[in-house]
N, C-alpha and C. Protein backbone atom coordinates (compact mmCIF):
# COMPACT_ATOMS: atom_id res chain seq x y z
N UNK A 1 0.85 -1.18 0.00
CA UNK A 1 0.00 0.00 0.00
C UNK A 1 0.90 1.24 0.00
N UNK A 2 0.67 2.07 -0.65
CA UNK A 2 1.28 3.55 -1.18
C UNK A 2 0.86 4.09 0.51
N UNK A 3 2.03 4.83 0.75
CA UNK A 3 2.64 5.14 1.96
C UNK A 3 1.01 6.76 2.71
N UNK A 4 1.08 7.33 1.15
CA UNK A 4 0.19 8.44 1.99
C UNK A 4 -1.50 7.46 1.46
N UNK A 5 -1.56 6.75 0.96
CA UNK A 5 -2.83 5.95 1.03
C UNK A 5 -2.83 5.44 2.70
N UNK A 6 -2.11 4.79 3.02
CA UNK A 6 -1.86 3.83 4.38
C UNK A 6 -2.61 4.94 5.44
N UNK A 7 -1.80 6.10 5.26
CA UNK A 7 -2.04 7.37 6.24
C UNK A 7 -3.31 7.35 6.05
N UNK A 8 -4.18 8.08 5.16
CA UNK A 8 -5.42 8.29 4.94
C UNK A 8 -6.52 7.07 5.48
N UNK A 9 -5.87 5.59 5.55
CA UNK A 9 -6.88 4.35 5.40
C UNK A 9 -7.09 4.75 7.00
N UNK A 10 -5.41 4.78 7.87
CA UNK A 10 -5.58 5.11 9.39
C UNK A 10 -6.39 6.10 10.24
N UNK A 11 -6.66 7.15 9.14
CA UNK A 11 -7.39 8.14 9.75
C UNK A 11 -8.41 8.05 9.41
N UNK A 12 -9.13 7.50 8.63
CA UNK A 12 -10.33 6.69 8.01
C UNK A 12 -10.78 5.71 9.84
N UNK A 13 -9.84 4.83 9.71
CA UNK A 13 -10.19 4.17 11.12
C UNK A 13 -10.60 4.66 11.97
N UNK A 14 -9.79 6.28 12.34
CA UNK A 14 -10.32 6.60 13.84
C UNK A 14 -11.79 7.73 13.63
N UNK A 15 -12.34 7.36 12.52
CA UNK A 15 -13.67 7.91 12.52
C UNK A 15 -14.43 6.76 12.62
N UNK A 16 -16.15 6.70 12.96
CA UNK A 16 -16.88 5.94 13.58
C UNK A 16 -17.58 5.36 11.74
N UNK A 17 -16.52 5.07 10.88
CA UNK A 17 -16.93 4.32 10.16
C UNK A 17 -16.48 2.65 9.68
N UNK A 18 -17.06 2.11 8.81
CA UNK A 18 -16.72 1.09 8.22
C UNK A 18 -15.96 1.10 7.27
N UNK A 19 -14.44 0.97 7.01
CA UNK A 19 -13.69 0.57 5.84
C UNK A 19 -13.58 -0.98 5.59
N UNK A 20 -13.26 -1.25 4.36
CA UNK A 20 -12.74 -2.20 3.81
C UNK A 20 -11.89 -2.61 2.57
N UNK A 21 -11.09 -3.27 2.61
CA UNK A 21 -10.16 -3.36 1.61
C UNK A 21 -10.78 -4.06 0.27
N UNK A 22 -10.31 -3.79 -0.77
CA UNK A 22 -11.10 -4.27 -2.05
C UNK A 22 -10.02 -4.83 -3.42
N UNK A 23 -10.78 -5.79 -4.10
CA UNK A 23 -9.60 -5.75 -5.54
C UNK A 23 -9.93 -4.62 -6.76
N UNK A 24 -8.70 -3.94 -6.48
CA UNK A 24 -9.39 -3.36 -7.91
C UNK A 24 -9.54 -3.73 -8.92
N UNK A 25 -9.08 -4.94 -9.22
CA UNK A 25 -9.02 -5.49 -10.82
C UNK A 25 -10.27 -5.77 -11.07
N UNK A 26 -11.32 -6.30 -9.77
CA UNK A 26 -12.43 -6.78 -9.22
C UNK A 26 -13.27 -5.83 -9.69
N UNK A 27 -12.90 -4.84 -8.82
CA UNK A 27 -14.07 -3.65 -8.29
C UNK A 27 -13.81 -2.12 -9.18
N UNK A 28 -12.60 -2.41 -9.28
CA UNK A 28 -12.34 -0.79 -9.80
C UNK A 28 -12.18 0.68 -8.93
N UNK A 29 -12.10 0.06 -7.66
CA UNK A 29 -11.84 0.76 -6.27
C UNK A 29 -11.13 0.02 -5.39
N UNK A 30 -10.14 0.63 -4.73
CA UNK A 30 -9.01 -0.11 -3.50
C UNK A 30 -10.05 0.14 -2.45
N UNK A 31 -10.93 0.72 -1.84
CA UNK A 31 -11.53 0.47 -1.00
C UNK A 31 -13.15 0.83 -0.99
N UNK A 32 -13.62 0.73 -0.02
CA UNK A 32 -15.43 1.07 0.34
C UNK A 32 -15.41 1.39 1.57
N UNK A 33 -16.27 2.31 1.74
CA UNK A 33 -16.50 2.67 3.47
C UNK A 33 -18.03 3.16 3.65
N UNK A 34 -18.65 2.29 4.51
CA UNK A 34 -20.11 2.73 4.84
C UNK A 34 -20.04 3.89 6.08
N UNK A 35 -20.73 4.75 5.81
CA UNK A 35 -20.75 5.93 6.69
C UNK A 35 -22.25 5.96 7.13
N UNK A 36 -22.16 6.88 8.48
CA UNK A 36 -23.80 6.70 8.88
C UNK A 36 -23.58 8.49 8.17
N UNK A 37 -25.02 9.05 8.14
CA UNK A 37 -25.02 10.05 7.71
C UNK A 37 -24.61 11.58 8.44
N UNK A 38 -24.42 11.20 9.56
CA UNK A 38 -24.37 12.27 10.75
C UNK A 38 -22.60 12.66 10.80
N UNK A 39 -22.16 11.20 9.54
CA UNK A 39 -20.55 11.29 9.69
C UNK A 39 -19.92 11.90 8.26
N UNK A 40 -20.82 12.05 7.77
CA UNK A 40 -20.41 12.61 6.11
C UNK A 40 -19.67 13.52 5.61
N UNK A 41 -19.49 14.64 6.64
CA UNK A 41 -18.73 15.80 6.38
C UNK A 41 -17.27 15.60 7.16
N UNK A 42 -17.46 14.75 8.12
CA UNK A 42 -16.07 14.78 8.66
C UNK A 42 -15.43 13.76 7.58
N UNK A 43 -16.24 12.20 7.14
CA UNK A 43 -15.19 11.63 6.37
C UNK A 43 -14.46 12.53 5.09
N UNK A 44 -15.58 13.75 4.24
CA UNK A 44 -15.11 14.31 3.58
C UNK A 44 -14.19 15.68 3.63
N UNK A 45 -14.16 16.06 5.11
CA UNK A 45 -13.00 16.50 5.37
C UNK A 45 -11.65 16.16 5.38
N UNK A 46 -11.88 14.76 5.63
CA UNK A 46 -10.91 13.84 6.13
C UNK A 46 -10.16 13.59 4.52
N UNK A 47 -11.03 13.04 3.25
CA UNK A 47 -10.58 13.04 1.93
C UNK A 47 -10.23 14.09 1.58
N UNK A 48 -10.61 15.40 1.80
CA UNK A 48 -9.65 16.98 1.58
C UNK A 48 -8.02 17.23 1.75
N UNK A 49 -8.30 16.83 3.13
CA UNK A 49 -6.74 16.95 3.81
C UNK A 49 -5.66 16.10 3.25
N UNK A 50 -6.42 15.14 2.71
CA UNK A 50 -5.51 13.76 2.26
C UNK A 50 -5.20 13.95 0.78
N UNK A 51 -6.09 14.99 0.33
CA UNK A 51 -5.92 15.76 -1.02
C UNK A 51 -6.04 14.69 -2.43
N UNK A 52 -7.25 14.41 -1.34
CA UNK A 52 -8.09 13.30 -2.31
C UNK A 52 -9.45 14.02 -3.44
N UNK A 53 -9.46 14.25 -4.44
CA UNK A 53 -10.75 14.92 -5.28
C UNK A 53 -11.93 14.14 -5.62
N UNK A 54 -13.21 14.53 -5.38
CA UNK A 54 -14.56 13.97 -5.77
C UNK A 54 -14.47 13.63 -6.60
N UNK A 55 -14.76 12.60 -7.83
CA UNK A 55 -14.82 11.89 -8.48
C UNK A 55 -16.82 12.03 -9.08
N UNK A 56 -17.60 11.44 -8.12
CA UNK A 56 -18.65 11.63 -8.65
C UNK A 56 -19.86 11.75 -7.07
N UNK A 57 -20.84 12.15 -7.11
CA UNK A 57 -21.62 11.84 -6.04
C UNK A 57 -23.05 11.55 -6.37
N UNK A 58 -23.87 10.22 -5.99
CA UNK A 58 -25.04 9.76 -6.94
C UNK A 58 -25.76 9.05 -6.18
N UNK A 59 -27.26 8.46 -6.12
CA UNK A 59 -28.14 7.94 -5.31
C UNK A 59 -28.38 6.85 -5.87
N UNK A 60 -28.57 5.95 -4.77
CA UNK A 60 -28.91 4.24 -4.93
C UNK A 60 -30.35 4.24 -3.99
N UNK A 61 -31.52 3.81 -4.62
CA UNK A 61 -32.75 3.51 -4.30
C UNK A 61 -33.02 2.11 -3.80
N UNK A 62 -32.72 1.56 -2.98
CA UNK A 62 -32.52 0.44 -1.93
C UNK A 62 -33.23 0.11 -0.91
N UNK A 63 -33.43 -0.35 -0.18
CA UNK A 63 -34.07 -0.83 1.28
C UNK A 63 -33.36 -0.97 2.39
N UNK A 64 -33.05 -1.22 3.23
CA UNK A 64 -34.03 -0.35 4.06
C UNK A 64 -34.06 1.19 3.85
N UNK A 65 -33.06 1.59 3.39
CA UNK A 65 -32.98 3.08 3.06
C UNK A 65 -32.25 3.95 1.97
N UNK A 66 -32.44 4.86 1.16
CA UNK A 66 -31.82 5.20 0.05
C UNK A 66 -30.30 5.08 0.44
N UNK A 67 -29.24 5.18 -0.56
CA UNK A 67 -27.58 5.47 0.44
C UNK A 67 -27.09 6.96 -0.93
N UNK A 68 -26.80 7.33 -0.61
CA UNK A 68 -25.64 8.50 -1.40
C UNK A 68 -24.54 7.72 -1.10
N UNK A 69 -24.16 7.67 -2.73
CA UNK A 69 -22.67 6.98 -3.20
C UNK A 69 -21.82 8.34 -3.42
N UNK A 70 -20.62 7.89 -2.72
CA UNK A 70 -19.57 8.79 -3.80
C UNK A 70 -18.67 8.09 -4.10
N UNK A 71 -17.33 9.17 -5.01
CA UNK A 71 -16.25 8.42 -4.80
C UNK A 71 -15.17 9.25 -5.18
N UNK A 72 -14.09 8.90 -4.06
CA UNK A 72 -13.06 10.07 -4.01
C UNK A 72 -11.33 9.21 -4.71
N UNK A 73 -10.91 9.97 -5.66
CA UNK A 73 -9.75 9.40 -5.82
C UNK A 73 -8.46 10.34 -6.04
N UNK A 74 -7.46 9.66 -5.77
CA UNK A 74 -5.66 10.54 -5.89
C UNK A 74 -5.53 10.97 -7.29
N UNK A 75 -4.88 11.98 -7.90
CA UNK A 75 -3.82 12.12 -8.85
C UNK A 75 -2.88 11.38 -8.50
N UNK A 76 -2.08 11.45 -7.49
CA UNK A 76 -0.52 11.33 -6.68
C UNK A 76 -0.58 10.03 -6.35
N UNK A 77 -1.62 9.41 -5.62
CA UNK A 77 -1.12 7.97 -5.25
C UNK A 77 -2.48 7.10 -5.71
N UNK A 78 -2.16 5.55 -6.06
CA UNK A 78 -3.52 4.93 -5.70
C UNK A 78 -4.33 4.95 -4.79
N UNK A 79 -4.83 4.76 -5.11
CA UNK A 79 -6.13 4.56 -3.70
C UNK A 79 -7.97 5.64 -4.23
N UNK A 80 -8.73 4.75 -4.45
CA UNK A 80 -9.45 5.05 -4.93
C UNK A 80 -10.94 4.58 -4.02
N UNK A 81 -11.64 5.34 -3.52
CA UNK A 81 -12.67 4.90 -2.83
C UNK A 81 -14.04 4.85 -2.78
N UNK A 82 -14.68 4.17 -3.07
CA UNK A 82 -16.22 4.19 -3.01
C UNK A 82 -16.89 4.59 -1.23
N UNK A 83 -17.64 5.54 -1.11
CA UNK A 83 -18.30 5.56 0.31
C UNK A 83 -19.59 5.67 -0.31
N UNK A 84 -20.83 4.80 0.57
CA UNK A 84 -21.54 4.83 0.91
C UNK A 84 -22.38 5.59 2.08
N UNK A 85 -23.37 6.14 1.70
CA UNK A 85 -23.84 7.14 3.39
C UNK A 85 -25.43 6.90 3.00
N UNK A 86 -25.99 6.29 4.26
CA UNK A 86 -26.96 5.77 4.27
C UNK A 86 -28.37 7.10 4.79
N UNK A 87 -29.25 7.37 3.83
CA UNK A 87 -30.03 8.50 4.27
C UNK A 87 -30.54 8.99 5.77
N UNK A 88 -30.61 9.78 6.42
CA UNK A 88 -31.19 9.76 7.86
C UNK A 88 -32.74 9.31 7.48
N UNK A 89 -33.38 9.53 8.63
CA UNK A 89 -34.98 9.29 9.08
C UNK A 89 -35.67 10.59 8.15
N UNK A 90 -35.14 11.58 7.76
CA UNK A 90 -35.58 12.68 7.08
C UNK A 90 -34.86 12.60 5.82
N UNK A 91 -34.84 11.53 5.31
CA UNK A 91 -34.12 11.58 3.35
C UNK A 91 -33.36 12.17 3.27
N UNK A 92 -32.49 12.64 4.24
CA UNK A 92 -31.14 13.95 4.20
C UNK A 92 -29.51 13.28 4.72
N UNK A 93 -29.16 14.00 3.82
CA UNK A 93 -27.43 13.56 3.99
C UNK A 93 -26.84 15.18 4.21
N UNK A 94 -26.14 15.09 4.90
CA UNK A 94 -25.19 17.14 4.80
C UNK A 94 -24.45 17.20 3.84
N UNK A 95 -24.76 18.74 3.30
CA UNK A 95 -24.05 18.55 1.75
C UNK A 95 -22.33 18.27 2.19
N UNK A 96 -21.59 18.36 1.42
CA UNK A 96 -20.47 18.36 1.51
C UNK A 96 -19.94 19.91 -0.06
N UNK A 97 -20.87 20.55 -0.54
CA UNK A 97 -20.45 21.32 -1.63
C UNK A 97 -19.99 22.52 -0.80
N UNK A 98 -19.27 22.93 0.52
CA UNK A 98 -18.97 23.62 0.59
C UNK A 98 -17.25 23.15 0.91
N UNK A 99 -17.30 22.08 1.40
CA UNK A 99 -15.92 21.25 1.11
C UNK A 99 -15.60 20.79 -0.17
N UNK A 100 -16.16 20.20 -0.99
CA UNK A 100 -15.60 20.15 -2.30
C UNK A 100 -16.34 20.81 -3.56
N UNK A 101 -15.95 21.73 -3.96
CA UNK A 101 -16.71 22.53 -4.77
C UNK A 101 -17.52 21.67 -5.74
N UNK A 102 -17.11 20.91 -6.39
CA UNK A 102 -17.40 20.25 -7.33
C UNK A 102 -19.20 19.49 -7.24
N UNK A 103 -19.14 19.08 -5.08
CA UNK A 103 -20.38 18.33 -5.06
C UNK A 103 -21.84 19.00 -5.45
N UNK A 104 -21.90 20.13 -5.82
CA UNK A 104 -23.01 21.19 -5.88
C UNK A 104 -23.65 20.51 -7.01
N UNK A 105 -22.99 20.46 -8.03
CA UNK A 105 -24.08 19.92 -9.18
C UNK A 105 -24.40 18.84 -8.89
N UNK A 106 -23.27 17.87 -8.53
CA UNK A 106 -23.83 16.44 -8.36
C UNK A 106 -25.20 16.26 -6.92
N UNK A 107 -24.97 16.99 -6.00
CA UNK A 107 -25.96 17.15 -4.87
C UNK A 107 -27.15 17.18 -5.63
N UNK A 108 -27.32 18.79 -6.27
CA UNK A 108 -28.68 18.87 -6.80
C UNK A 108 -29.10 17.85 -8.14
N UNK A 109 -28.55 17.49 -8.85
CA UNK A 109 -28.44 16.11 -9.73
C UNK A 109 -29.03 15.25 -8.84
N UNK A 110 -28.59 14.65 -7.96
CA UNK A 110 -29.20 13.47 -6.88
C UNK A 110 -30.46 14.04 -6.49
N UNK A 111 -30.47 15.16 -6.23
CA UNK A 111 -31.89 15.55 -5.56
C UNK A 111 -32.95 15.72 -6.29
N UNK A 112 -32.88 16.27 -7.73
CA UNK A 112 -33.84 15.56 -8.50
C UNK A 112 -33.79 13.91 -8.84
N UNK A 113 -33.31 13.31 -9.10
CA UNK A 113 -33.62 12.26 -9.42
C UNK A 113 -33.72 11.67 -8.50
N UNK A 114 -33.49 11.35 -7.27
CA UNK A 114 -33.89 10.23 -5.98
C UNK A 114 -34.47 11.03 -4.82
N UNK A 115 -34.87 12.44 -4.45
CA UNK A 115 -35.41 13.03 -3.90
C UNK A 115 -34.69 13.33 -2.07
N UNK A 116 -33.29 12.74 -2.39
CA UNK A 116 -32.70 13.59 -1.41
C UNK A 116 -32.30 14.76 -1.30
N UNK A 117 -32.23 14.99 0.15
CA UNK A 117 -32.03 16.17 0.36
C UNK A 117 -30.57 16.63 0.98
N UNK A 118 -30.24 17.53 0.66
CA UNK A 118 -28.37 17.65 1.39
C UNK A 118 -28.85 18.90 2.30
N UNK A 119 -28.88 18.21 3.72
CA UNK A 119 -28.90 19.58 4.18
C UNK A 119 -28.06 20.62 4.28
N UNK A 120 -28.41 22.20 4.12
CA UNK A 120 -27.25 22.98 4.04
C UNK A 120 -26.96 23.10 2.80
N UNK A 121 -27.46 22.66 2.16
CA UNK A 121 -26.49 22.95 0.32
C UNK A 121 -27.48 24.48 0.24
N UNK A 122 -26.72 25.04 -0.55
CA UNK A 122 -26.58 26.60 -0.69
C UNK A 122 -27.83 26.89 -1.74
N UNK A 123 -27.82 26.05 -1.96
CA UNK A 123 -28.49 26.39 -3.63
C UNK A 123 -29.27 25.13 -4.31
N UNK A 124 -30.30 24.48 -3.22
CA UNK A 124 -30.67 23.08 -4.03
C UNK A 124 -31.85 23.39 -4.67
N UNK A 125 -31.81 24.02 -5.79
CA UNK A 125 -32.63 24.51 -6.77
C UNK A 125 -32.35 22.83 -8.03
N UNK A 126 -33.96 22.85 -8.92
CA UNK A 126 -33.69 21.50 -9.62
C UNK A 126 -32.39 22.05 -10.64
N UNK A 127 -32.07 20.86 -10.69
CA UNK A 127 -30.85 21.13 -11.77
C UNK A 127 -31.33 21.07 -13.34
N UNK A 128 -31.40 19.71 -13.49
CA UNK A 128 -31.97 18.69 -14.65
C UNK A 128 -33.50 18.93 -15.03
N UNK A 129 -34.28 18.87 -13.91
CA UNK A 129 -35.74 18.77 -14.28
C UNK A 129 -36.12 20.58 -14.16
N UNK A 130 -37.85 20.47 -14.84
CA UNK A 130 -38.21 21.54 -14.50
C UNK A 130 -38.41 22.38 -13.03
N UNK A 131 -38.76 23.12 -13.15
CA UNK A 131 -39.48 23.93 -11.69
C UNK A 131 -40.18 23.36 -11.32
N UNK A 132 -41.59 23.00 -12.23
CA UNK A 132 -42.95 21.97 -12.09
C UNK A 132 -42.69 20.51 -12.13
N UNK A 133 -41.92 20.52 -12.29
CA UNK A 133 -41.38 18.71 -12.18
C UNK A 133 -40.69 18.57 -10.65
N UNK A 134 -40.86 19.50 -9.53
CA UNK A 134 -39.85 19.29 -8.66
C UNK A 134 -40.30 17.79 -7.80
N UNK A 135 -41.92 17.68 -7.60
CA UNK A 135 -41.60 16.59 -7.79
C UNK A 135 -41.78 15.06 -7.81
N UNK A 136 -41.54 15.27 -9.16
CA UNK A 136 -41.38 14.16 -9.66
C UNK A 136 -39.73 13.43 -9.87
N UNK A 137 -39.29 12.16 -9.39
CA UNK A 137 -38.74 11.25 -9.12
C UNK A 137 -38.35 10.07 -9.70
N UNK A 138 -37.57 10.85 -10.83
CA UNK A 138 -37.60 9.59 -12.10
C UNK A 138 -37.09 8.03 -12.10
N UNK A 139 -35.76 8.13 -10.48
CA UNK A 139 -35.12 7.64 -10.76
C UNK A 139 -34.84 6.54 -9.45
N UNK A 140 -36.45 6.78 -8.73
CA UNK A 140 -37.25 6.05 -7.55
C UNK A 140 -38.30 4.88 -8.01
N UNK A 141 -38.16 3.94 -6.86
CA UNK A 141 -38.58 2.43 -7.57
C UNK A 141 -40.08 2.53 -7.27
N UNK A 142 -40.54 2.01 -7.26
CA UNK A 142 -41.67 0.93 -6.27
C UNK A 142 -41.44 0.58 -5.48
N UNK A 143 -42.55 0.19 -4.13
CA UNK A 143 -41.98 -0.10 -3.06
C UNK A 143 -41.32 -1.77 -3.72
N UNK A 144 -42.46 -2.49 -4.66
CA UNK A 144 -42.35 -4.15 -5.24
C UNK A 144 -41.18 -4.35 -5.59
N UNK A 145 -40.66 -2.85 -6.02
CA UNK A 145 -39.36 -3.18 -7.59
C UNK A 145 -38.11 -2.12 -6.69
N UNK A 146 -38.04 -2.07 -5.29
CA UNK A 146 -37.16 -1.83 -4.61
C UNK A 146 -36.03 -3.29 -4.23
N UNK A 147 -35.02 -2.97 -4.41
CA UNK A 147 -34.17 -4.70 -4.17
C UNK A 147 -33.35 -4.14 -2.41
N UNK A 148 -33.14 -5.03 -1.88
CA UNK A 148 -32.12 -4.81 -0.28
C UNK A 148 -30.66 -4.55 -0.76
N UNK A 149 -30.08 -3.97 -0.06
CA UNK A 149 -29.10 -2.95 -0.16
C UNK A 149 -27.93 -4.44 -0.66
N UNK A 150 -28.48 -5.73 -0.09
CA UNK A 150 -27.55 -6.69 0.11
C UNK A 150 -27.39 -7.54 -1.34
N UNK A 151 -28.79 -7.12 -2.05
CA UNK A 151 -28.79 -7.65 -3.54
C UNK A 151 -27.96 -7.32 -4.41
N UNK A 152 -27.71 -5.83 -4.17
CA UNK A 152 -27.24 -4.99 -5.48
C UNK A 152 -25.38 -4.69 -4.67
N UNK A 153 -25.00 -5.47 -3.64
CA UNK A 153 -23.47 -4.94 -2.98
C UNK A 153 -23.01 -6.58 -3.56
N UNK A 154 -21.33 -5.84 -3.51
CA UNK A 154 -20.64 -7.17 -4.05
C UNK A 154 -20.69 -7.71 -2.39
N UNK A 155 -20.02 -9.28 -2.33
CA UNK A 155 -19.86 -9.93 -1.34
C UNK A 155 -19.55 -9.34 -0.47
N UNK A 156 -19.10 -9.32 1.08
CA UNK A 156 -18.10 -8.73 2.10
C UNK A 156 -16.59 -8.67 1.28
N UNK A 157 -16.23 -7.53 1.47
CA UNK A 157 -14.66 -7.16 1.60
C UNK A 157 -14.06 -7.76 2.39
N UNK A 158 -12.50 -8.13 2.25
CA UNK A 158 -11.59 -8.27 3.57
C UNK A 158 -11.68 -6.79 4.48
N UNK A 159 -12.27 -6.77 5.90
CA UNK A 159 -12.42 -5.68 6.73
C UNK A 159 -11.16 -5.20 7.07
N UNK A 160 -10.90 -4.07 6.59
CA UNK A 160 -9.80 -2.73 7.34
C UNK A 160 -10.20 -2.44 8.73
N UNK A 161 -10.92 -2.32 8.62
CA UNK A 161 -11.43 -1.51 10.13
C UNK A 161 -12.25 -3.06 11.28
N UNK A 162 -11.82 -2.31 12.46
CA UNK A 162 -12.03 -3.77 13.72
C UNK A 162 -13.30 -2.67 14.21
N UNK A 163 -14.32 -1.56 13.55
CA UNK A 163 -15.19 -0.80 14.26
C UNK A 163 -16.74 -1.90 13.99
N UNK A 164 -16.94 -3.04 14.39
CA UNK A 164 -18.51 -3.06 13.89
C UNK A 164 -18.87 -2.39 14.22
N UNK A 165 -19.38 -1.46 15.70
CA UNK A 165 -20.29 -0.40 16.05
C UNK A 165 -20.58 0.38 14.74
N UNK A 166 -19.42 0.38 14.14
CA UNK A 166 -19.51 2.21 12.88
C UNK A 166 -20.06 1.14 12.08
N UNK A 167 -19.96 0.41 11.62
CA UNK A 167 -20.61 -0.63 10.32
C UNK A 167 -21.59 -1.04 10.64
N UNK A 168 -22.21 -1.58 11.96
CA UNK A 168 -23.76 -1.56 12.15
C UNK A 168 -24.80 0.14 11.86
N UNK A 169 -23.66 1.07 12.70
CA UNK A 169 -24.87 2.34 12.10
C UNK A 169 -24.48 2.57 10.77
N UNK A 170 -23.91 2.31 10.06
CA UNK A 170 -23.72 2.73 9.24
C UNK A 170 -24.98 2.40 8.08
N UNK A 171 -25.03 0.70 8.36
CA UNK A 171 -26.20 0.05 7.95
C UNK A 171 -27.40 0.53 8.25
N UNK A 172 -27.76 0.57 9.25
CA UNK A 172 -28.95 1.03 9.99
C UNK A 172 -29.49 2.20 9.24
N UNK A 173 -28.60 3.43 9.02
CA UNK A 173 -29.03 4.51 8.34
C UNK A 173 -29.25 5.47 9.37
């Protein structure tokens, strides 16, 4: 493992989330980390400092609860990461577009199409859809044609992190 990846995986640990190690040849990401939502801005503080850049940020329509995907990766070293953040009780995740400039479109992008909400985003005006379309939800299932979070995830990872506590809430939502 690339020396300032290692750093970043450690400080990854001492937040109350779930990491895990991954193949990329597999996956196309060295790691995954489930976050509960209350932890979202610190993990993406945490990818700032490590001078890690957003990549993309997008919604998965699932059970028990929607999750906001992102994914943050290096110029400088490997290490490429998928996080997961599982919606609160109020469909809301905290934006992160004032930490990475970039998440603003993708925020309001997600928020029309899966009907979350980032709390705190500056500007969650529709992006994509109309005014009168706000809302409508193109990209939301049925409750029938909803699948469990466990259908649509690859197998368990080899676990980085010894936190179940952070990987049970994380699940939980």
């Amino acid at each position: 493992m690339h020396p300032a990846t290692e750093k970043l995986v450690n400080e990854l640990n001492e937040l109350p989330v779930a990491v895990a190690a991954c193949d990329y040849a597999q996956r196309g990401y060295h790691y995954e980390v489930d976050v509960a939502a209350d932890q979202v801005r610190a993990l993406a503080e945490c990818m700032l400092k490590h001078d890690m850049y957003l990549v993309f940020v997008g919604g998965l329509d699932v059970k028990p609860v929607p999750r906001v995907v992102y994914q943050f990766a290096s110029y400088t070293h490997p290490g490429r990461f998928v996080v997961r953040a599982a919606v609160d009780e109020n469909n809301m995740v905290p934006t992160i577009s004032d930490i990475f400039q970039g998440a603003s479109w993708h925020e309001r992008e997600t928020r029309d199409f899966f009907g979350i909400v980032f709390a705190d985003h500056p500007y969650l005006k529709p992006l994509i859809l109309a005014e009168e379309d706000v809302d409508l939800k193109p990209l939301l299932k049925t409750e029938e044609a909803l699948k469990d979070i466990s259908e649509v995830s690859w197998p368990a990872a080899s676990d980085v992190s010894s936190k179940p506590e952070a990987k049970n809430k994380a699940e939980q939502g």
